[in-house]
Protein backbone atom coordinates (compact mmCIF):
# COMPACT_ATOMS: atom_id res chain seq x y z
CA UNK A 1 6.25 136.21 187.55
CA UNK A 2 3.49 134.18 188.77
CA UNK A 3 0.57 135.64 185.83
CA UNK A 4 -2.59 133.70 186.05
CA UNK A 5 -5.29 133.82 183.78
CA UNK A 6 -9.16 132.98 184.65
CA UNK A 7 -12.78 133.73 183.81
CA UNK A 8 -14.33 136.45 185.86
CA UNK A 9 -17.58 134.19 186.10
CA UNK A 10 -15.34 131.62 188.12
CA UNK A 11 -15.27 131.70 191.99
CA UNK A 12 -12.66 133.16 193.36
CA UNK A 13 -9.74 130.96 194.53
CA UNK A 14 -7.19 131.55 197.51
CA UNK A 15 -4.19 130.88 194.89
CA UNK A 16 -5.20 134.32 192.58
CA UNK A 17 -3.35 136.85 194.39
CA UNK A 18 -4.28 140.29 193.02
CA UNK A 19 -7.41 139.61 190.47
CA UNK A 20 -8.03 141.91 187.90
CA UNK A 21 -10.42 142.61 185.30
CA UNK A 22 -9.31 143.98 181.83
CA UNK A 23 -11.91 143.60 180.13
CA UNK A 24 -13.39 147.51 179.32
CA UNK A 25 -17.05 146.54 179.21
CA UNK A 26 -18.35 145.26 182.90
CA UNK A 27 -19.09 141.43 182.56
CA UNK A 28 -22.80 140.81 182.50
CA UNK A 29 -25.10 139.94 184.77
CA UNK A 30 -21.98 140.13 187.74
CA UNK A 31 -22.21 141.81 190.61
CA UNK A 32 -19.50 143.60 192.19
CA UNK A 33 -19.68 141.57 195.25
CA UNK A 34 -19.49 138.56 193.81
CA UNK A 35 -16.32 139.46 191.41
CA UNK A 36 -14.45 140.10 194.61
CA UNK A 37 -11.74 142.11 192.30
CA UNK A 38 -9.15 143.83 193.37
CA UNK A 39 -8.69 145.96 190.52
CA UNK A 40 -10.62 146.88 187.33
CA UNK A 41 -7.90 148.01 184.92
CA UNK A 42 -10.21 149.63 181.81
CA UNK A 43 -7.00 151.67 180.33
CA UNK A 44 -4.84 148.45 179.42
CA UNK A 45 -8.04 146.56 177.59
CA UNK A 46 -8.08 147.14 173.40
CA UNK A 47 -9.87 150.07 172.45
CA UNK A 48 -13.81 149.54 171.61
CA UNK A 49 -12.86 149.29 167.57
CA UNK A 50 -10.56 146.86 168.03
CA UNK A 51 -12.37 144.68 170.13
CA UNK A 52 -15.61 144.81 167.70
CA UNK A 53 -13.57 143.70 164.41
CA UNK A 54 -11.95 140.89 166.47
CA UNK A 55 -15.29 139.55 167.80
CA UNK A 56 -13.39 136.97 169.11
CA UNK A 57 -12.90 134.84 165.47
CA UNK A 58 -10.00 132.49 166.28
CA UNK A 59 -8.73 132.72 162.47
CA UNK A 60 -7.83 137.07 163.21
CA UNK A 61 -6.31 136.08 166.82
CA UNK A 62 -3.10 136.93 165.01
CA UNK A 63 -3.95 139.96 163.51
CA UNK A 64 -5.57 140.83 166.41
CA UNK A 65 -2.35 140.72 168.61
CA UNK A 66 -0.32 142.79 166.22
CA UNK A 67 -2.76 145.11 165.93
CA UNK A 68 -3.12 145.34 170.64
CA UNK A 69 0.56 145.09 170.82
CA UNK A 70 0.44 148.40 168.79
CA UNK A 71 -2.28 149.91 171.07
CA UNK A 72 -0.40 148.58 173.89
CA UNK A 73 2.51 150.98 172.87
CA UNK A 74 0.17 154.03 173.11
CA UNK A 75 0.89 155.89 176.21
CA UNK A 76 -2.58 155.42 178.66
CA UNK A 77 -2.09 151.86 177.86
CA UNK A 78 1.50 151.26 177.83
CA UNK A 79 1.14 153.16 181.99
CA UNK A 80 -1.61 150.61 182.54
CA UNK A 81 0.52 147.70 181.25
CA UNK A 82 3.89 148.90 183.63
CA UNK A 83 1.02 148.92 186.47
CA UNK A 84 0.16 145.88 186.35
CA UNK A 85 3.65 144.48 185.57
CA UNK A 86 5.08 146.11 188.90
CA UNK A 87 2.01 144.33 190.46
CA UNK A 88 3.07 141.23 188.99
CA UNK A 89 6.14 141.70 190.69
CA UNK A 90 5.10 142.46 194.11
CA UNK A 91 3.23 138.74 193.56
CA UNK A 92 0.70 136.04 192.02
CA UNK A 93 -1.54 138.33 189.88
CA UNK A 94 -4.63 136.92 188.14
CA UNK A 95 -6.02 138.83 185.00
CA UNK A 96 -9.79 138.32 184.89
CA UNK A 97 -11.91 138.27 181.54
CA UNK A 98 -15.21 137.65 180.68
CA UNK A 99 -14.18 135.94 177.81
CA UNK A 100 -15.02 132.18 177.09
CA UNK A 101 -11.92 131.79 175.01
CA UNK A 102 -9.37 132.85 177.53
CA UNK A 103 -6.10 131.48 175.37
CA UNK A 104 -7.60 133.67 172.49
CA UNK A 105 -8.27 137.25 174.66
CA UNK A 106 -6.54 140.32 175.57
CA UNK A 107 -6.08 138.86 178.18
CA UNK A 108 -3.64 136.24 177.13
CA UNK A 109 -1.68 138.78 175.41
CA UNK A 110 -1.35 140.78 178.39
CA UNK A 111 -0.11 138.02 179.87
CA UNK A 112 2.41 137.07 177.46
CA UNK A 113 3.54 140.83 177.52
CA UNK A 114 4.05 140.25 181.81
CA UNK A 115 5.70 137.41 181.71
CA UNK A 116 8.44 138.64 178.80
CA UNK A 117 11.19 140.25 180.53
CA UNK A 118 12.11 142.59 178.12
């Protein structure tokens, strides 16, 4: 599977296939337009708790995947994760984030979890 991560705030490139934002919170101070997305997936991003006692500190990035992989077991999220691993599937999929630290971001973990085969 061809999984691709980038910043939202990048311009779009020909190479992303399907991009997708899973970030919950809209990125700010981006249009629509100019995200040219072709999905905003909301249900597979950590829940708002989560997200606020990570805060992005490098030293909990461990913790914090434990703690996602769990969410990512609960059902809304789990359906949002098989989406977007059957759209991995069907082709090059890049998963958008707002983040600065891409490697250390939900996104990354969703990642991981697409590109794992089992």
């Amino acid at each position: 599977m061809d999984v691709r991560l980038r910043r939202v705030y990048e311009s779009p490139s020909a190479e992303d296939g399907a991009r997708i934002l899973v970030d919950r919170v809209w990125p700010r101070g981006l249009s629509k337009d100019k995200a040219r997305l072709d999905e905003w997936e909301k249900d597979v991003a950590p829940s708002t708790e989560l997200r606020k006692w990570y805060g992005h500190d490098a030293d909990k990035f461990e913790e914090f995947t434990r703690r996602y992989d769990a969410e990512l077991a609960e059902p809304e999220r789990a359906a949002a994760l098989d989406h977007l691993r059957e759209l991995a599937r069907q082709g090059t999929v890049t998963l958008l984030t707002a983040t600065k630290e891409i490697d250390r971001s939900q996104a990354a973990v969703i990642a991981a979890r697409l590109r794992d085969p089992s």
